[in-house]
C-alpha atoms as a PDB file:
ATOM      1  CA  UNK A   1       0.000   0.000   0.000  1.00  0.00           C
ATOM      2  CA  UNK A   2       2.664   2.321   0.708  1.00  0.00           C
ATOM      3  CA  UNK A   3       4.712   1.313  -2.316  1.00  0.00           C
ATOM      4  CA  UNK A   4       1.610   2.048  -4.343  1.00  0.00           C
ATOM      5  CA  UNK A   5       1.027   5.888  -2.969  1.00  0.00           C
ATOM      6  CA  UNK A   6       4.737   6.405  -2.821  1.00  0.00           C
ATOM      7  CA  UNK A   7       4.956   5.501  -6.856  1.00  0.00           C
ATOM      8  CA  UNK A   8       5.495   8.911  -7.852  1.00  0.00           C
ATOM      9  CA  UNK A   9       8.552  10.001  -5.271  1.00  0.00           C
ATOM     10  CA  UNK A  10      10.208   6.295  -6.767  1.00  0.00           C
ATOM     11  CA  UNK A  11       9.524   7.476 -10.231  1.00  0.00           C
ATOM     12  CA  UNK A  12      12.888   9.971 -10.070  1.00  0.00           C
ATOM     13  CA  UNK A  13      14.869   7.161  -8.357  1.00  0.00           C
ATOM     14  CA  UNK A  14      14.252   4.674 -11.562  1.00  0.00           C
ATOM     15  CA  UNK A  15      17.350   5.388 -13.117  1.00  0.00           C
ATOM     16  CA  UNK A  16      19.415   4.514 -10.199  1.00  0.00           C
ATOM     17  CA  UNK A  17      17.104   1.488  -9.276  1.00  0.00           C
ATOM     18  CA  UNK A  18      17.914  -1.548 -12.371  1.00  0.00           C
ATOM     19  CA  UNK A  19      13.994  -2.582 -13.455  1.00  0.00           C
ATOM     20  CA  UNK A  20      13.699  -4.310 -16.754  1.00  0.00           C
ATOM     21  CA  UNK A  21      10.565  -2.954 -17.431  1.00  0.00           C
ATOM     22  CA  UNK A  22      10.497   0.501 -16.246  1.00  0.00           C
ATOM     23  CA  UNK A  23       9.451   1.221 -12.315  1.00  0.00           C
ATOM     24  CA  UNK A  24       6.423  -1.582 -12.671  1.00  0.00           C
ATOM     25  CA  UNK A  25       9.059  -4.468 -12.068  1.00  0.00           C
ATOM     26  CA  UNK A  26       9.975  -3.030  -9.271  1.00  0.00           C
ATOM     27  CA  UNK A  27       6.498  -2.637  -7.361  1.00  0.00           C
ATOM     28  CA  UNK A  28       3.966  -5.075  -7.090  1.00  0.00           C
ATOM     29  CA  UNK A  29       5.107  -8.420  -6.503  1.00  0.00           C
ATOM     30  CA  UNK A  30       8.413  -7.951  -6.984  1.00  0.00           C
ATOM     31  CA  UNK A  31       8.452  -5.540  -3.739  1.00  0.00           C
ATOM     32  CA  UNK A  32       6.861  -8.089  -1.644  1.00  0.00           C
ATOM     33  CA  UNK A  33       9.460 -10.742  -2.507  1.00  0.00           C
ATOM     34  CA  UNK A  34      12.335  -8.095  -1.733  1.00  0.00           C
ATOM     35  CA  UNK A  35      10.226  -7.099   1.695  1.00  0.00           C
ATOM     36  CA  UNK A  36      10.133 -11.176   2.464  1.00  0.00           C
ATOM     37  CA  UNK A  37      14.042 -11.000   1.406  1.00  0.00           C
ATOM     38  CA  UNK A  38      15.270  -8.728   3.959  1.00  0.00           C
ATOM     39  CA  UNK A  39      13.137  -9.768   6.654  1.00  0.00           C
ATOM     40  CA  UNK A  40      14.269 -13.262   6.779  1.00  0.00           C
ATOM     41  CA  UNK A  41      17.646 -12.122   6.535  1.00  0.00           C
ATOM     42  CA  UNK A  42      17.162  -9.626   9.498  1.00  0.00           C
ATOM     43  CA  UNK A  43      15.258 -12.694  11.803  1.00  0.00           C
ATOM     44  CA  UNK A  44      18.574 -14.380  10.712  1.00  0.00           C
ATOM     45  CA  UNK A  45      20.592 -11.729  12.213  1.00  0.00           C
ATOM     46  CA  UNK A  46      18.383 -11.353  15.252  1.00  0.00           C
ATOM     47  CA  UNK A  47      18.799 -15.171  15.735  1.00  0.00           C
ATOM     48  CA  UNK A  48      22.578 -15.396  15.490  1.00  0.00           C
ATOM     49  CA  UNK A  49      22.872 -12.592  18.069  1.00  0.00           C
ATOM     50  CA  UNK A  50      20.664 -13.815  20.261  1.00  0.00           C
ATOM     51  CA  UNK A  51      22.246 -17.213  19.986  1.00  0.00           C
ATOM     52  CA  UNK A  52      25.226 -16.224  21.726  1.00  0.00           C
ATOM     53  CA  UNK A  53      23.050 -15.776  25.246  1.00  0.00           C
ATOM     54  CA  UNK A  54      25.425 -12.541  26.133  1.00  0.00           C
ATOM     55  CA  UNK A  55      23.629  -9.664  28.093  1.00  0.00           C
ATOM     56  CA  UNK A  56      24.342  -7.716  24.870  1.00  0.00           C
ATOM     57  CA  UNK A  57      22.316 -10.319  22.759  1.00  0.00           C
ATOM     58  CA  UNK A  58      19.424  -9.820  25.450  1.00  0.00           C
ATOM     59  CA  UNK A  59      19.791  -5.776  25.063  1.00  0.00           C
ATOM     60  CA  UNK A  60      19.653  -5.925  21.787  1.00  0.00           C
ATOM     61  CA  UNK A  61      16.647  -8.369  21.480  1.00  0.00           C
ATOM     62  CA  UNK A  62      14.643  -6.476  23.917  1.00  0.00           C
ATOM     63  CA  UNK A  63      15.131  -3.051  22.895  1.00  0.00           C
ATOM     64  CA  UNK A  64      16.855  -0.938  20.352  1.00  0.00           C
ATOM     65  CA  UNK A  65      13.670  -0.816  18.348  1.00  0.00           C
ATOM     66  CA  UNK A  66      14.635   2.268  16.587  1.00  0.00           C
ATOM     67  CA  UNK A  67      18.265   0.500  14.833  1.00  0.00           C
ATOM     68  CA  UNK A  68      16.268  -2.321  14.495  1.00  0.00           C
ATOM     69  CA  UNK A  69      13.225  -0.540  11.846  1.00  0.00           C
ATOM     70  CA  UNK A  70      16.253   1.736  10.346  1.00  0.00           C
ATOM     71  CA  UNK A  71      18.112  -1.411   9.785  1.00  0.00           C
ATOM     72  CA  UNK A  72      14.848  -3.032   7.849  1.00  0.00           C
ATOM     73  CA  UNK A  73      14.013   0.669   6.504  1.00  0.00           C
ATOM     74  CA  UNK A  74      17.360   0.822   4.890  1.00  0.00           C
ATOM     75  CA  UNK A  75      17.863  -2.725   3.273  1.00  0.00           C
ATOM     76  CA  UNK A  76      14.923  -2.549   1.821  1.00  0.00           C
ATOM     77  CA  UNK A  77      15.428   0.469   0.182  1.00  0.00           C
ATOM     78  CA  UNK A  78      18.754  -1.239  -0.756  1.00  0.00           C
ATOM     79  CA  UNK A  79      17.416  -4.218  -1.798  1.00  0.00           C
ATOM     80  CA  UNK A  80      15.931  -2.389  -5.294  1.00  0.00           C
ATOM     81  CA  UNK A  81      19.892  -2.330  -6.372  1.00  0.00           C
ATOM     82  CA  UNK A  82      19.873  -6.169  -6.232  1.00  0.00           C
ATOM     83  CA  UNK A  83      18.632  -7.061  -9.673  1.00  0.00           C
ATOM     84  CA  UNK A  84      15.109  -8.913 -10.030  1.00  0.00           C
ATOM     85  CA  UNK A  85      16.755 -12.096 -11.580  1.00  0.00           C
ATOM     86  CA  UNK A  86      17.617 -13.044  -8.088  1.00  0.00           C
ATOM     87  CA  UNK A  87      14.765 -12.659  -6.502  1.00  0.00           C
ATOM     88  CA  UNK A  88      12.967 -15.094  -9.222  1.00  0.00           C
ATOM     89  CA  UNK A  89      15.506 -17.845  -7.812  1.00  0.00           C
ATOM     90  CA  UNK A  90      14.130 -16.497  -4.081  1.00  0.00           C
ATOM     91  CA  UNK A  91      10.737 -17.238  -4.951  1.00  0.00           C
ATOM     92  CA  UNK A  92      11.509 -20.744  -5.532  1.00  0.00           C
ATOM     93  CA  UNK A  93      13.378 -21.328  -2.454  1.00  0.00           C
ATOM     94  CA  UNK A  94      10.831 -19.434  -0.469  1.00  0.00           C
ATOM     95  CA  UNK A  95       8.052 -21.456  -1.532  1.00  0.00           C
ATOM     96  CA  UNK A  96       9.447 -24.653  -0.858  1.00  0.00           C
ATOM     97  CA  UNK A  97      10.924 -23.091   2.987  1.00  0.00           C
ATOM     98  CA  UNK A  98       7.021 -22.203   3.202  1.00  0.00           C
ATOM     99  CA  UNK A  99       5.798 -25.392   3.018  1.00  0.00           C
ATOM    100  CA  UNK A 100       8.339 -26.902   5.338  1.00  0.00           C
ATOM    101  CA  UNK A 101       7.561 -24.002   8.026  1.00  0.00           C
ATOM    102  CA  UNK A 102       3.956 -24.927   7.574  1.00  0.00           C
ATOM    103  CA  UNK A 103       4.365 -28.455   8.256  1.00  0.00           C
ATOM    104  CA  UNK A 104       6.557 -27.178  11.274  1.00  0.00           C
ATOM    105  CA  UNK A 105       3.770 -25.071  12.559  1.00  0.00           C
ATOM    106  CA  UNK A 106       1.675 -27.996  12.368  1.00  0.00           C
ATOM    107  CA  UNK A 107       3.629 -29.936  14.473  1.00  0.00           C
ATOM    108  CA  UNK A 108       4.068 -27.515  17.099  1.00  0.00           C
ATOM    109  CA  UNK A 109       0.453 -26.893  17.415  1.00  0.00           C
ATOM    110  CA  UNK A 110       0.054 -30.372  17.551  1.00  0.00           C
ATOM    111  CA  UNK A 111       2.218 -30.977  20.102  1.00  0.00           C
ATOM    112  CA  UNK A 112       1.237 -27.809  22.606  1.00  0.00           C
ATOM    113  CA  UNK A 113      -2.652 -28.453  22.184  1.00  0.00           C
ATOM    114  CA  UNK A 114      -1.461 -32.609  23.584  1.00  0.00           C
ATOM    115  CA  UNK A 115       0.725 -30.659  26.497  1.00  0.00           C
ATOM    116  CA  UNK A 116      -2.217 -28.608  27.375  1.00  0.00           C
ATOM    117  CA  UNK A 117      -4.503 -31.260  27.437  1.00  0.00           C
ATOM    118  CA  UNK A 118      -2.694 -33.587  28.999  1.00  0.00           C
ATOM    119  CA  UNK A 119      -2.511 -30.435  32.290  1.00  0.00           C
ATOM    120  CA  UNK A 120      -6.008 -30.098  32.218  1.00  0.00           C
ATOM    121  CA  UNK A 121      -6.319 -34.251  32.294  1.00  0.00           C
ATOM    122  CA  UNK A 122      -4.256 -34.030  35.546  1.00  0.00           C
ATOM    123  CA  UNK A 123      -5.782 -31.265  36.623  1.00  0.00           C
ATOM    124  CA  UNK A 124      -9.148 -32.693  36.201  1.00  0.00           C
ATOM    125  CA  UNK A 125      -8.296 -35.906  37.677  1.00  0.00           C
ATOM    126  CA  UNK A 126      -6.376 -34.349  41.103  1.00  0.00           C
ATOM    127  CA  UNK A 127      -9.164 -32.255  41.651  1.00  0.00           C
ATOM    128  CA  UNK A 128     -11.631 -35.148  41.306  1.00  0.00           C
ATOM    129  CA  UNK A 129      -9.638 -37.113  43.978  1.00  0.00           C
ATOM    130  CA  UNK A 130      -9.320 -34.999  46.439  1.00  0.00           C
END
């Protein structure tokens, strides 16, 4: 939505940004897939920090909201310099990721709806004894 009203400020920046067919290559589709680009790489970031379990990693995943949307802000507006062919091999690899994250959703809910059943079961059944 804000790619669509903002069409005409990105209109002057099409000579810089390398769209095969104009500025329409650019929007649409092609700036969802480029959105979905840099936000997996920033969760990657975010996950490799937090990984290391320092009180920096917890810092930084609590807080510093402000680096953290000018960091996304900026790579995305980056992100039109990276040319379009690459984000047709993206597409590919992030449908087939999307299924396998579905199927891992799945699984979890799966799993937590048998762990909270199986407290109320207990629950149910100490309270019955007593």
């Amino acid at each position: 939505m804000l790619l669509f009203t903002a069409k005409d400020i990105f209109n002057n920046w099409v000579k810089f940004i390398h769209c095969p067919e104009g500025n329409e290559a650019c929007f649409g589709m092609s700036a969802v897939f480029r959105m979905s680009f840099i936000l997996v790489l920033f969760h990657i970031l975010v996950f490799l920090i937090v990984l290391s379990r320092t009180q920096l990693a917890a810092i930084f995943h609590d807080g510093w909201w402000s680096f953290k949307f000018g960091l996304v802000l900026v790579s995305f507006i980056l992100s039109f310099y990276i040319d379009n062919v690459f984000f047709e091999g993206y597409v590919i690899v992030a449908r087939a990721a999307s299924v396998l994250f579905l199927i891992y959703q799945g699984v979890t809910m799966l799993s937590l709806s048998y762990t909270i059943n199986n407290a109320f079961v207990e629950y149910w059944e100490n309270s019955n004894n007593q």
